[in-house]
Protein backbone atom coordinates (compact mmCIF):
# COMPACT_ATOMS: atom_id res chain seq x y z
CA UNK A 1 82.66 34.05 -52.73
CA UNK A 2 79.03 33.23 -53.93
CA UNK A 3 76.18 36.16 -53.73
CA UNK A 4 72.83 35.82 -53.37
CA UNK A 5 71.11 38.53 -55.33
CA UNK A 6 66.99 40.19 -55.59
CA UNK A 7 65.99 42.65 -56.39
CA UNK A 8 62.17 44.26 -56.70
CA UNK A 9 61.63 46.86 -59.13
CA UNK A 10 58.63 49.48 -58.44
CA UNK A 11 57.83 50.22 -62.08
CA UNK A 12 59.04 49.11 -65.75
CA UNK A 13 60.69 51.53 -68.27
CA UNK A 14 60.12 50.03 -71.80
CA UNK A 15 63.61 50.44 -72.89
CA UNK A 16 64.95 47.21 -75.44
CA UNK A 17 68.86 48.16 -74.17
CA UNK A 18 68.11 47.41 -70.63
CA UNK A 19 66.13 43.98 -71.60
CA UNK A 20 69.32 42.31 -71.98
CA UNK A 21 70.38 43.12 -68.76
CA UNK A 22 67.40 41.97 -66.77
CA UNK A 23 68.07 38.46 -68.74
CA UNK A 24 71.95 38.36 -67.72
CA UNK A 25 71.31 39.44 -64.38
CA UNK A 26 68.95 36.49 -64.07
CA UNK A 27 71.37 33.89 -66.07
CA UNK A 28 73.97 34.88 -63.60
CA UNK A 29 71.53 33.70 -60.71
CA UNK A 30 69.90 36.99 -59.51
CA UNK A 31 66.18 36.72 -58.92
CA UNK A 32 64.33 39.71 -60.09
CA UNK A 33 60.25 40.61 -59.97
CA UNK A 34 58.42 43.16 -59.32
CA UNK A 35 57.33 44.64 -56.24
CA UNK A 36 53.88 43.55 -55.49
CA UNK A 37 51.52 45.57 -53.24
CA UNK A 38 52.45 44.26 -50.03
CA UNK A 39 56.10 44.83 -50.72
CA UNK A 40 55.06 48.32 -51.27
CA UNK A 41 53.04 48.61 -47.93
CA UNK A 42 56.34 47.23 -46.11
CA UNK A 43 58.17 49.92 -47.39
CA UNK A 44 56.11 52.34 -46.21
CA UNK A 45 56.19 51.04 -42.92
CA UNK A 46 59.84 50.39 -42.54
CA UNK A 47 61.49 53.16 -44.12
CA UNK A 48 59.81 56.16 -44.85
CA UNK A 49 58.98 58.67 -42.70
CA UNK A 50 55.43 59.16 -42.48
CA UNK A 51 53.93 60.60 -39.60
CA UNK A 52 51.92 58.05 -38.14
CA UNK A 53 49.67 58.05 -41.72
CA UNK A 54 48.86 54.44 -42.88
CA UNK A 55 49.78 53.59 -46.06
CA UNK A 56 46.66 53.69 -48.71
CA UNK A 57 46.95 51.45 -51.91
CA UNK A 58 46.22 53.19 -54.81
CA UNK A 59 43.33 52.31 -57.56
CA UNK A 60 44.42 49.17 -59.76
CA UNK A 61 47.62 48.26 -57.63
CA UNK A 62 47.08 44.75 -58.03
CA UNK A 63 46.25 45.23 -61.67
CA UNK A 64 49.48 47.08 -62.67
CA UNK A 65 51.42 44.84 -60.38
CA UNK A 66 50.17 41.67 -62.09
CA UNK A 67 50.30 43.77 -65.45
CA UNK A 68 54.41 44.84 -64.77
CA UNK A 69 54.97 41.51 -63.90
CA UNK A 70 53.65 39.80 -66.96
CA UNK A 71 55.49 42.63 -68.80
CA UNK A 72 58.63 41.27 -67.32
CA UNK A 73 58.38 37.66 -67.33
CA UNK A 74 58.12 38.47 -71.45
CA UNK A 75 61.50 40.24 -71.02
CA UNK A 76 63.35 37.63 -68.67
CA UNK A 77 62.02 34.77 -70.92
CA UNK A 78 60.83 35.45 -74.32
């Protein structure tokens, strides 16, 4: 049975023993990036409960989103 496999992370944690994970979870044929702004806003809007209240981005989201992703291409293929 073949698995197709994403997954988005929200934020980084700069921990070396988890590196080698992210790079066998890719090798074994799991696409992983980060969640960029928009993926962020969709969440928002299609799972939490929020009142009616629009979701805001924050200051620098698409800095720190291009930032984190950098951050983990180095991991996945440095």
């Amino acid at each position: 049975m073949n698995v197709d496999l994403s997954l988005s992370a929200a934020r980084l944690y700069y921990e070396n023993e988890d590196d080698q994970g992210l790079r066998d979870l890719v090798d074994a044929g799991a696409q992983v990036a980060m969640m960029a702004p928009e993926d962020f806003k969709y969440c928002w809007d299609n799972f939490v409960y929020h009142g009616g209240r629009p979701f805001k981005y924050w200051k620098n989201v698409h800095r720190n989103y291009y930032s984190l992703q950098q951050k983990l291409d180095e991991i996945l293929w440095d």
